[in-house]
C-alpha atoms as a PDB file:
ATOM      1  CA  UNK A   1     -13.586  18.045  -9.851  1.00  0.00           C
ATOM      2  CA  UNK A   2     -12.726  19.319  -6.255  1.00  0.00           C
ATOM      3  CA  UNK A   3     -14.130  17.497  -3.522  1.00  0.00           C
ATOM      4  CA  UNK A   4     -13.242  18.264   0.037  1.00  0.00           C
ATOM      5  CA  UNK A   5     -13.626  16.075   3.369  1.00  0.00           C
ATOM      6  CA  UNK A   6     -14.932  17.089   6.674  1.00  0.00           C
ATOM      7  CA  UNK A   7     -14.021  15.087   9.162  1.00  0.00           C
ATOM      8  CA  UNK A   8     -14.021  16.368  13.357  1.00  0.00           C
ATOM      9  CA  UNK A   9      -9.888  14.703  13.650  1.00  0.00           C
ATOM     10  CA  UNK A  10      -7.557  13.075  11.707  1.00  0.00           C
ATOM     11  CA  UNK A  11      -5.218  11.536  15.100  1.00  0.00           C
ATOM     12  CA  UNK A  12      -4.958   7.924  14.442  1.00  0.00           C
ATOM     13  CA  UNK A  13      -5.872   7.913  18.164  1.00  0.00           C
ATOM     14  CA  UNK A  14      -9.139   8.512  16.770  1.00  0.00           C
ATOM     15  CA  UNK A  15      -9.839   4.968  14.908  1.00  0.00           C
ATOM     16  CA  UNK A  16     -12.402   4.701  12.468  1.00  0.00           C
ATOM     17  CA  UNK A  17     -12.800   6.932   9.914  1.00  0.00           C
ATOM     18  CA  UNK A  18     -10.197   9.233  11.340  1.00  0.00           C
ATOM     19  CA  UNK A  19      -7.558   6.337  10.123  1.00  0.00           C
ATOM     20  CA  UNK A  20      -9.798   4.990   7.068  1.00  0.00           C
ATOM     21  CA  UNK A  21      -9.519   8.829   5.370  1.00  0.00           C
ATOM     22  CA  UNK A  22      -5.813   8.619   4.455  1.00  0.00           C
ATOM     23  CA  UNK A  23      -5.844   5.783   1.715  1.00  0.00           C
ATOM     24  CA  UNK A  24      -9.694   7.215   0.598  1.00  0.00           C
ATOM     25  CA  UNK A  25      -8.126  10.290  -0.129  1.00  0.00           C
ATOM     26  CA  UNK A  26      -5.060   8.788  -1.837  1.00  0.00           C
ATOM     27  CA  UNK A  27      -7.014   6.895  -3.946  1.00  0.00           C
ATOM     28  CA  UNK A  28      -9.159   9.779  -4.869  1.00  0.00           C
ATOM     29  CA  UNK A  29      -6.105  12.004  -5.956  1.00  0.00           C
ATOM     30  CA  UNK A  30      -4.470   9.066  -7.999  1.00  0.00           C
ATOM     31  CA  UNK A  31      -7.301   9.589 -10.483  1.00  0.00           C
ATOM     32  CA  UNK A  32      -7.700  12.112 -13.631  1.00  0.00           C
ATOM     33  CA  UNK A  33      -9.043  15.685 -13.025  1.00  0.00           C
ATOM     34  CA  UNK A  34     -10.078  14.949  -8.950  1.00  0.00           C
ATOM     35  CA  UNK A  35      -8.488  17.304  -6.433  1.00  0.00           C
ATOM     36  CA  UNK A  36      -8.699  16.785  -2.814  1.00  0.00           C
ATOM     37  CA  UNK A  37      -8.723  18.340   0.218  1.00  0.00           C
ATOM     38  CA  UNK A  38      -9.182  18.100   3.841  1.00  0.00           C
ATOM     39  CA  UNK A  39     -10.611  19.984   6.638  1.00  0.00           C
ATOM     40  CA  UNK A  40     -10.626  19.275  10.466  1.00  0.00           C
ATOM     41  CA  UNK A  41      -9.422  20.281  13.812  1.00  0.00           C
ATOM     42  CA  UNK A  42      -6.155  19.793  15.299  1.00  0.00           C
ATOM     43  CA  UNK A  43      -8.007  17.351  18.330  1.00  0.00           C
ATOM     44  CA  UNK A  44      -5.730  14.601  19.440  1.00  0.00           C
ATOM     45  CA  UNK A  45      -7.251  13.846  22.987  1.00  0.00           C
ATOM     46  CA  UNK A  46      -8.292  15.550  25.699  1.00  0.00           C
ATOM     47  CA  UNK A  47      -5.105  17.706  26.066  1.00  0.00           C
ATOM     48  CA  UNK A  48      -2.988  17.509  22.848  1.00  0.00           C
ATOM     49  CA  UNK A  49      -2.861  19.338  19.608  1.00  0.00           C
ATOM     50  CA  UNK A  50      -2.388  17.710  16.520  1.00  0.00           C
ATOM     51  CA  UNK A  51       0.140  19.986  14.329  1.00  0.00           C
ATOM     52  CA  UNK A  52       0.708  19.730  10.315  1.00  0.00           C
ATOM     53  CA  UNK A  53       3.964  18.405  10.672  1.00  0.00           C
ATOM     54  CA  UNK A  54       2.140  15.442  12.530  1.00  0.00           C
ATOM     55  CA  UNK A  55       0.161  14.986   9.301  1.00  0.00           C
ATOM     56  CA  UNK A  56       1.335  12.239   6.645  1.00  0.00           C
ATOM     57  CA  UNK A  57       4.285  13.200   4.591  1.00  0.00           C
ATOM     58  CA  UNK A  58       1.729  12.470   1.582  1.00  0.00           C
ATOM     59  CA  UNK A  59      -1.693  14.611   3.729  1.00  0.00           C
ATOM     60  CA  UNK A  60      -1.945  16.806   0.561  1.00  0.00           C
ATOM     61  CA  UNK A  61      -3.777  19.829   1.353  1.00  0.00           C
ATOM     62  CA  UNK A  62      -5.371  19.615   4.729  1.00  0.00           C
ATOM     63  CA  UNK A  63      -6.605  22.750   6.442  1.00  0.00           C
ATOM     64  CA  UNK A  64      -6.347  22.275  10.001  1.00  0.00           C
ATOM     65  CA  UNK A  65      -8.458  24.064  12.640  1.00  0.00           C
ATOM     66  CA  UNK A  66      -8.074  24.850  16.521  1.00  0.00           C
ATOM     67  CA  UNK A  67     -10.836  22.773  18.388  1.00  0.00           C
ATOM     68  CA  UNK A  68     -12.184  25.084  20.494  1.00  0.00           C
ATOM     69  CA  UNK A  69     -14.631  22.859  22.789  1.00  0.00           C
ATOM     70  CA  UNK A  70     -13.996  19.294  24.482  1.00  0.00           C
ATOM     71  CA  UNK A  71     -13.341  16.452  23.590  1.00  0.00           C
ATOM     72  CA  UNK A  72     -16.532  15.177  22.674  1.00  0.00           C
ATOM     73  CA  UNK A  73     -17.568  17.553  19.881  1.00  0.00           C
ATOM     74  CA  UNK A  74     -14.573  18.520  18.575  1.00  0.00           C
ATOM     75  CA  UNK A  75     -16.102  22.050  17.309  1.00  0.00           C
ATOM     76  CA  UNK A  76     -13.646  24.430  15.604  1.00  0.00           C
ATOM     77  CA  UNK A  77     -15.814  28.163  14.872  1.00  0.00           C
ATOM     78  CA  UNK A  78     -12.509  28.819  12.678  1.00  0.00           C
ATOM     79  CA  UNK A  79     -13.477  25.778  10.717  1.00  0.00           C
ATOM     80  CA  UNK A  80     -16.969  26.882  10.700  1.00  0.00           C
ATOM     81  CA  UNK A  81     -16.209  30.188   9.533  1.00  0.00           C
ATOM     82  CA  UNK A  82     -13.883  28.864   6.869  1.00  0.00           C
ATOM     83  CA  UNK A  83     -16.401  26.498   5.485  1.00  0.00           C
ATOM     84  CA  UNK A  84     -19.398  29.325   5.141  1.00  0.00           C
ATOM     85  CA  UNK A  85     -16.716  31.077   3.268  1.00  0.00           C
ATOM     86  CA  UNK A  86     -15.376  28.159   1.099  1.00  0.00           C
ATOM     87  CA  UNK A  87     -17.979  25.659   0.721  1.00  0.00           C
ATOM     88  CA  UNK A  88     -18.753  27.104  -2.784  1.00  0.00           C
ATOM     89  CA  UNK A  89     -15.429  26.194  -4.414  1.00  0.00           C
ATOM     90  CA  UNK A  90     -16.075  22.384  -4.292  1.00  0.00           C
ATOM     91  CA  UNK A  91     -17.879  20.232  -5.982  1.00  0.00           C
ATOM     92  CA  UNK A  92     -18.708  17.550  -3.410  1.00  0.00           C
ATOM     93  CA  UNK A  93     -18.356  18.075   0.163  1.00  0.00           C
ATOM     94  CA  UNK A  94     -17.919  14.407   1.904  1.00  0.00           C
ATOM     95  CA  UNK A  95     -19.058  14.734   5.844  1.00  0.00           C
ATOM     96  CA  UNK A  96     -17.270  12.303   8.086  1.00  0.00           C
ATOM     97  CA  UNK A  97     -17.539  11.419  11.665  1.00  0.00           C
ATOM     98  CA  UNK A  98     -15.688   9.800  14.240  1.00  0.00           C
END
């Protein structure tokens, strides 16, 4: 089974479920036949960029998106335009928000 996670931002800064996704998704790849992956934006406040090699050493595959709006939303029209294009390849698609 592949499920992937949407979440707006993964920067601890963030709180919430932007910290609680880590050891969800660890415990999700620790059993038989799950894969999973994550998508977001690189937001980590107002002015910063959150880069891979900020990620966990044990992230697993995380696609990370340019935010392309404030703050507030955290939109990403790369991540949007991946999604329309990917969405079909997973089996459950888990929506978080921060």
């Amino acid at each position: 089974m592949r499920i992937l996670h949407v979440i707006p931002a993964v920067a601890s800064r963030y709180g919430g479920p932007s910290t609680a996704i880590w050891p969800m998704v660890a415990a999700l790849r620790e059993l038989d036949g799950i894969e999973v992956e994550i998508a977001t934006t690189d937001a980590d406040g107002p002015d910063a960029s959150l880069a891979a090699s900020d990620l966990p050493k044990h992230a697993g595959t995380v696609h990370l998106f340019r935010r392309d709006t404030g703050e507030s939303q955290k939109y990403s029209r790369g991540m949007t335009d991946w999604l329309n294009a990917h969405a079909g390849d997973y089996d459950v698609i888990q929506v978080h928000s921060t």
